[in-house]
Protein backbone atom coordinates (compact mmCIF):
# COMPACT_ATOMS: atom_id res chain seq x y z
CA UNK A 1 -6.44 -12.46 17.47
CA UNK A 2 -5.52 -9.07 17.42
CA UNK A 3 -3.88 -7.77 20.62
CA UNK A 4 -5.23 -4.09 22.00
CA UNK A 5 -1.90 -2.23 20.95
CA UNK A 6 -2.73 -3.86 17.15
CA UNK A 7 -6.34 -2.68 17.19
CA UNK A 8 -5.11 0.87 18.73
CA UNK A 9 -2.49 0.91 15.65
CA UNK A 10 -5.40 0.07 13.01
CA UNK A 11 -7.73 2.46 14.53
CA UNK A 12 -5.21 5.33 13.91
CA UNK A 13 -4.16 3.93 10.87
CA UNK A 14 -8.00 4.36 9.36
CA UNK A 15 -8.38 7.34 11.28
CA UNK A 16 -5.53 8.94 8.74
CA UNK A 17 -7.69 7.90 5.85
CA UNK A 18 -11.26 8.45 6.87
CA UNK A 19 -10.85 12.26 8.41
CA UNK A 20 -7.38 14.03 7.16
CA UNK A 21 -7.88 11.50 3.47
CA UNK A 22 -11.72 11.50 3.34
CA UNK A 23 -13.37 14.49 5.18
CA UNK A 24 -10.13 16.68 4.74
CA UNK A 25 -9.69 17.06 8.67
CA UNK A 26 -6.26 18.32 7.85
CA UNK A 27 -5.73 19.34 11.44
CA UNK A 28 -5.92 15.89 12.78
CA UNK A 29 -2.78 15.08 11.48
CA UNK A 30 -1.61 16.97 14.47
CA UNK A 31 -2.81 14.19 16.59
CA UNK A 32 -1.72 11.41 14.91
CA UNK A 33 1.18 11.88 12.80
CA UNK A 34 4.50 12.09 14.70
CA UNK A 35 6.45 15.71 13.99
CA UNK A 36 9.82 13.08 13.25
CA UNK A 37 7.24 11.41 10.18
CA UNK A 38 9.06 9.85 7.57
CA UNK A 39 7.07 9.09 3.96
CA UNK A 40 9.13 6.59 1.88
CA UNK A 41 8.22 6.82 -1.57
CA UNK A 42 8.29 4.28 -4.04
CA UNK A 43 11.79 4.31 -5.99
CA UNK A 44 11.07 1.30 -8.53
CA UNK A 45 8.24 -0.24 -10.82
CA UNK A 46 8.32 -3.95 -9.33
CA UNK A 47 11.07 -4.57 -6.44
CA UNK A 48 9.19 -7.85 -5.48
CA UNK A 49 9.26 -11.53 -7.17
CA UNK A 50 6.17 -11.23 -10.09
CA UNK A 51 5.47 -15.78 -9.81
CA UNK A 52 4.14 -18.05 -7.81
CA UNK A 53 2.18 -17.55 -4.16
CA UNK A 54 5.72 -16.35 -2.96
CA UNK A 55 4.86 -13.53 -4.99
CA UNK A 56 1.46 -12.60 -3.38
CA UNK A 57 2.81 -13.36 0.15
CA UNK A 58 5.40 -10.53 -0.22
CA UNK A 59 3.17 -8.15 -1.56
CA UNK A 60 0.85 -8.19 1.04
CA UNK A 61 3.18 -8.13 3.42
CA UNK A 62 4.84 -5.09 2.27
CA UNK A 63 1.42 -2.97 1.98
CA UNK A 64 1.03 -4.33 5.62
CA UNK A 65 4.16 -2.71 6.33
CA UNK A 66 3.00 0.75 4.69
CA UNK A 67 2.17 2.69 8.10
CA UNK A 68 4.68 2.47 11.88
CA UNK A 69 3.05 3.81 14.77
CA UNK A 70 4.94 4.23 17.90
CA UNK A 71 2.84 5.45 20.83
CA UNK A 72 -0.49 6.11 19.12
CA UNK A 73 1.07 8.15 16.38
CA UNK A 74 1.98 7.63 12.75
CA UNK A 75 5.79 7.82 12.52
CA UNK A 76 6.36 5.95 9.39
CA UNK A 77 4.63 5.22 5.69
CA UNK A 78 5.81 3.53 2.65
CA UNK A 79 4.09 3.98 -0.69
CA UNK A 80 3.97 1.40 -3.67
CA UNK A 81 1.29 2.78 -6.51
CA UNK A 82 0.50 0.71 -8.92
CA UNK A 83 1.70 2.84 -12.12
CA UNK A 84 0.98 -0.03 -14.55
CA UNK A 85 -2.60 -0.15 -13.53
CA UNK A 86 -2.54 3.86 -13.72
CA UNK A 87 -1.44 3.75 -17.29
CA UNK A 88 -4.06 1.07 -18.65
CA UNK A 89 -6.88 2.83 -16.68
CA UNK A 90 -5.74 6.70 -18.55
CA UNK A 91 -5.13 4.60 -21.80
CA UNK A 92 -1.76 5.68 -22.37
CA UNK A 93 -1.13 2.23 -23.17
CA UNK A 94 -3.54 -0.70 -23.41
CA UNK A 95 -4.85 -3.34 -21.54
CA UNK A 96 -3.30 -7.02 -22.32
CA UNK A 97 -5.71 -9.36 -23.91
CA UNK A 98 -6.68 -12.19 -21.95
CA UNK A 99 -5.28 -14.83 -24.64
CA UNK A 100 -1.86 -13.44 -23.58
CA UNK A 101 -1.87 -13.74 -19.61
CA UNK A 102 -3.54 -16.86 -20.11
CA UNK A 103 -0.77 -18.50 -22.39
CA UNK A 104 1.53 -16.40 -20.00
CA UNK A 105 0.36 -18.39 -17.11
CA UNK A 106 0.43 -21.75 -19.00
CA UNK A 107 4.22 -21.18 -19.99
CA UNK A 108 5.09 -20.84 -16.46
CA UNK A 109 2.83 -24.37 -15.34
C-alpha cells in the first residue's frame, strides 16, 4: 500500500508528463521541478543483465528509479531509451525473425 508521501511523489511525477509533456504547460515546471534538477542521460546501449527474470527485475527497477522528488518537487531523472527499438521501428535496420529469438531462447533453456 502506497504511503501518502508515495502517492504525493506519483502525482507530481504524472503531473510532469500530462501538463509540461502533454498540454505543453511549460510554466509548470516552475512548480515542480527543483532549480538544483539534475537529468542523467543514458551513456550506454544495455548496462543491465539481458537473461533470465533477474533481467526484468532490474529493468523495472531502474525505470522506477527514473524521477527523485524531495519535498514535492522533481530534483532528479534518469533516462534509458530504447535505441534498438528506435532503429527497427525507422527501418534503419530490421526486425529479427521470430525463428531466431525463438531458437535464441531455446539455446539458453
Amino acid at each position: 500500500m502506497a504511503t501518502g508521501e508515495e502517492e504525493r511523489n506519483t502525482a507530481v511525477v504524472l503531473r510532469n508528463y500530462k501538463e509540461i509533456w502533454n498540454q505543453r504547460r511549460y510554466e509548470v515546471a516552475e512548480e515542480i521541478v527543483a532549480a538544483d534538477f539534475q537529468d542523467h542521460p543514458p551513456t550506454r546501449f544495455f548496462d543491465i543483465g539481458r537473461v533470465g527474470p533477474a533481467s526484468l527485475q532490474e529493468a523495472s527497477r531502474k525505470f522506477h528509479r527514473f524521477f527523485r522528488v524531495q519535498n514535492g518537487k522533481i530534483v532528479e531523472h534518469w533516462g534509458i531509451p530504447d535505441l534498438l527499438g528506435l532503429l527497427i521501428q525507422i527501418g534503419v535496420i530490421p526486425p529479427p525473425p521470430a525463428e531466431s529469438a525463438k531458437g535464441s531462447v531455446e539455446e539458453q533453456a
